[in-house]
Protein backbone atom coordinates (compact mmCIF):
# COMPACT_ATOMS: atom_id res chain seq x y z
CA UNK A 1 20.70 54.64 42.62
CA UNK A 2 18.45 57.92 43.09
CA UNK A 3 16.29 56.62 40.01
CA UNK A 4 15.95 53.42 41.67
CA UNK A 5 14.84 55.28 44.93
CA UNK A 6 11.96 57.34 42.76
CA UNK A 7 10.65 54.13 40.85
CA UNK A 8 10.54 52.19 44.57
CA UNK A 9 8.67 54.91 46.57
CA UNK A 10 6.65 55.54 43.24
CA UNK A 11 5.29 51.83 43.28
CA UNK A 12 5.14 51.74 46.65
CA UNK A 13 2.76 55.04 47.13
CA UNK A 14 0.60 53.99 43.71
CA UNK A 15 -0.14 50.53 45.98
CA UNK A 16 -1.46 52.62 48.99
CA UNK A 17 -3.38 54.89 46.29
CA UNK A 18 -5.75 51.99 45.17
CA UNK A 19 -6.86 50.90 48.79
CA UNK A 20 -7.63 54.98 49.10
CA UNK A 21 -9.01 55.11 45.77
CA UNK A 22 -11.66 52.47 46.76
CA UNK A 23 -12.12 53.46 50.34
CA UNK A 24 -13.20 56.85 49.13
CA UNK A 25 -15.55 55.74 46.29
CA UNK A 26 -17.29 53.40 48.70
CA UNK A 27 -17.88 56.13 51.68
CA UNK A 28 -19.35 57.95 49.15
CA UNK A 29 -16.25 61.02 49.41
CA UNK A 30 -14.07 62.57 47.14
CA UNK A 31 -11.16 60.85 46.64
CA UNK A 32 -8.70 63.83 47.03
CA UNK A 33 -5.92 62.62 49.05
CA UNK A 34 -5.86 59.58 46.87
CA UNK A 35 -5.28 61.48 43.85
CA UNK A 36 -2.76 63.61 44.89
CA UNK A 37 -1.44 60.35 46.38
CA UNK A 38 -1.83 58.96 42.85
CA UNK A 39 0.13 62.64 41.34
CA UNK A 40 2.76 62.08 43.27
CA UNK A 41 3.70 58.49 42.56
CA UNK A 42 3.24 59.23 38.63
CA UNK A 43 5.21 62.07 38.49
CA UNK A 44 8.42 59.72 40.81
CA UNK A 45 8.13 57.36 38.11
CA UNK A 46 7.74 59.21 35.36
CA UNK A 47 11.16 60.89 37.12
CA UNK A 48 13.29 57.53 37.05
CA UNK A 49 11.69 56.45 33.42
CA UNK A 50 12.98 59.54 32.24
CA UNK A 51 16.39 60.06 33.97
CA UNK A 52 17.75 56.09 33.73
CA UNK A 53 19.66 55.73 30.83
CA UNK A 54 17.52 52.98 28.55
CA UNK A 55 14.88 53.36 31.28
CA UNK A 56 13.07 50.48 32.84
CA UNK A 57 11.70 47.46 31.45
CA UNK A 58 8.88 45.08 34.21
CA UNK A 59 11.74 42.96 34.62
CA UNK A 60 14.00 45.79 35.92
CA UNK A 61 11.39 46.55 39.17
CA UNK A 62 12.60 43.49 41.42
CA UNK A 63 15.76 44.55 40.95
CA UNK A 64 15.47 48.01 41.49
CA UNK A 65 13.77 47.16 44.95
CA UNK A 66 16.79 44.68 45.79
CA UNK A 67 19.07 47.47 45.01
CA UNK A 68 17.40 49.81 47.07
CA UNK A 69 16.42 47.64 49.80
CA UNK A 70 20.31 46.55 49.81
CA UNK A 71 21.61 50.02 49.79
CA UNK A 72 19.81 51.19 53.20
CA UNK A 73 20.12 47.80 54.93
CA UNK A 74 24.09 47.82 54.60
């Protein structure tokens, strides 16, 4: 369950990274926040690629989110 919780908030932070990512470039700023934003969210999935036993395959994110999603709304 925790490597499903790392791969979930992982996905979820790289999504808000690319809206930052852009919003940066296009004020003509650094995009600093956005790459630590974009640190952090590699480094929680490479966490629960690592640590999961046969790791993750692209069919194995919906799930992961229904599993986590399930687990806090019980």
């Amino acid at each position: 369950m925790q490597n499903d919780l790392f791969l979930v908030v992982g996905v979820i932070i790289l999504v808000f990274t690319v809206p930052a990512i852009v919003s940066a470039f296009s004020e003509g700023r650094p995009p600093r926040i956005a790459a630590i934003m974009l640190l952090i969210s590699g480094g929680l999935i490479a966490i629960a690629l690592t640590q999961k036993p046969g790791g993750y395959s692209f069919e194995d994110i919906p799930q992961a989110f229904v599993r986590v999603i399930g687990h806090y709304l019980r």
